[in-house]
PDB file of N, CA and C in Angstrom:
ATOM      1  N   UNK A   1       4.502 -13.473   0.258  1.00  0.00           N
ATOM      2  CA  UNK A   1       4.516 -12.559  -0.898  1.00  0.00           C
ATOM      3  C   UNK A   1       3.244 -11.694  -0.877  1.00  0.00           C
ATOM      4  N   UNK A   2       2.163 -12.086  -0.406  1.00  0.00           N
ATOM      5  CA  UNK A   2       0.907 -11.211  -0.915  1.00  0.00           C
ATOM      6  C   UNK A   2       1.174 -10.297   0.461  1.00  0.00           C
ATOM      7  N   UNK A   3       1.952 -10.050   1.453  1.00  0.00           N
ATOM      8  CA  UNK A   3       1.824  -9.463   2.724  1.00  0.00           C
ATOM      9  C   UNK A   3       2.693  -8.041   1.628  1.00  0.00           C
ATOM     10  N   UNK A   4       3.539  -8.797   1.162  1.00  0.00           N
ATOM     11  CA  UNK A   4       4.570  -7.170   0.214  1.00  0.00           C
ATOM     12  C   UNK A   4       3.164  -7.153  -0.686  1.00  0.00           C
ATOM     13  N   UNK A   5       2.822  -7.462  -1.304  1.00  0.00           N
ATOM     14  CA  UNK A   5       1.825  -6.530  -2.063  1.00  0.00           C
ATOM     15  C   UNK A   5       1.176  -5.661  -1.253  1.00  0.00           C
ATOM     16  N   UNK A   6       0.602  -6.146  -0.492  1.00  0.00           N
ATOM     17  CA  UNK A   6      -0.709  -5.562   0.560  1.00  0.00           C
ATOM     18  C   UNK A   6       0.460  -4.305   1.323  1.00  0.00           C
ATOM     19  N   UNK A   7       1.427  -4.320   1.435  1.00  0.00           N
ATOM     20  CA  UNK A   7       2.213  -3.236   1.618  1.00  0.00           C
ATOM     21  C   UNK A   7       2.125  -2.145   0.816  1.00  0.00           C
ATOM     22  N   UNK A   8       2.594  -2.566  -0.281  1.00  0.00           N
ATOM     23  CA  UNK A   8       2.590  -1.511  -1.315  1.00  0.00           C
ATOM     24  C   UNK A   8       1.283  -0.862  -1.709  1.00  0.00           C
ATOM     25  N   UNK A   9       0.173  -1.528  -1.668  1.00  0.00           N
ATOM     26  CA  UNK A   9      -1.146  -1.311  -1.724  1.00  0.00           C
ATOM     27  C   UNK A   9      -1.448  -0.596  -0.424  1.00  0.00           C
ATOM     28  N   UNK A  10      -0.858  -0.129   0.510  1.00  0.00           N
ATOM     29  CA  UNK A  10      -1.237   0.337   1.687  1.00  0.00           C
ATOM     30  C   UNK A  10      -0.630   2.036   1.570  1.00  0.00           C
ATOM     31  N   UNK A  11       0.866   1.474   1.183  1.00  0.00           N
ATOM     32  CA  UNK A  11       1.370   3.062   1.319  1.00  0.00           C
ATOM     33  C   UNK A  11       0.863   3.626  -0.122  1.00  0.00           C
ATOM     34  N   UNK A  12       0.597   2.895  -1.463  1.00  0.00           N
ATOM     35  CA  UNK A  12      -0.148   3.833  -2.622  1.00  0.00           C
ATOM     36  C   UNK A  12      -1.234   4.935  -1.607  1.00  0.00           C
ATOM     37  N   UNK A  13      -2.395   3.893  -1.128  1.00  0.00           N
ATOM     38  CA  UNK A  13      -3.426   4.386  -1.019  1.00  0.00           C
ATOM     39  C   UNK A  13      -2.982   5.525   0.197  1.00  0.00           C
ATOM     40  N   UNK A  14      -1.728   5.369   1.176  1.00  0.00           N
ATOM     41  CA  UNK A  14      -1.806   6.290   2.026  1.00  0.00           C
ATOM     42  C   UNK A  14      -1.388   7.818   1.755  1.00  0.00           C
ATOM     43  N   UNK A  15      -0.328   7.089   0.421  1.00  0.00           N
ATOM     44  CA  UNK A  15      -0.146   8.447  -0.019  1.00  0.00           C
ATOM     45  C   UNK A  15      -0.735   9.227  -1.188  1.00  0.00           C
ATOM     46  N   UNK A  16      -2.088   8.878  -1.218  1.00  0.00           N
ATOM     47  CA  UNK A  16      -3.243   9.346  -2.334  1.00  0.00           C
ATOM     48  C   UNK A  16      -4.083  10.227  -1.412  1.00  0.00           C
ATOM     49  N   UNK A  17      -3.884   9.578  -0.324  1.00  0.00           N
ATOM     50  CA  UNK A  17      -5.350  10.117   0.712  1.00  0.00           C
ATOM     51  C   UNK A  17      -4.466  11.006   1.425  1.00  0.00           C
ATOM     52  N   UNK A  18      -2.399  11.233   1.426  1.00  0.00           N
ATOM     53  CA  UNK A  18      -2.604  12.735   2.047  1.00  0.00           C
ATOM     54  C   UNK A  18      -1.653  13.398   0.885  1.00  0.00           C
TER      55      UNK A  18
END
């Protein structure tokens, strides 16, 4: 379960930074 968080926490931040 914390691997799907850390997902979702990955594409937020990827799609903040483009």
């Amino acid at each position: 379960m914390s691997n799907f968080r850390r997902e979702i926490v990955g594409s937020s931040f990827i799609s903040m930074t483009h």
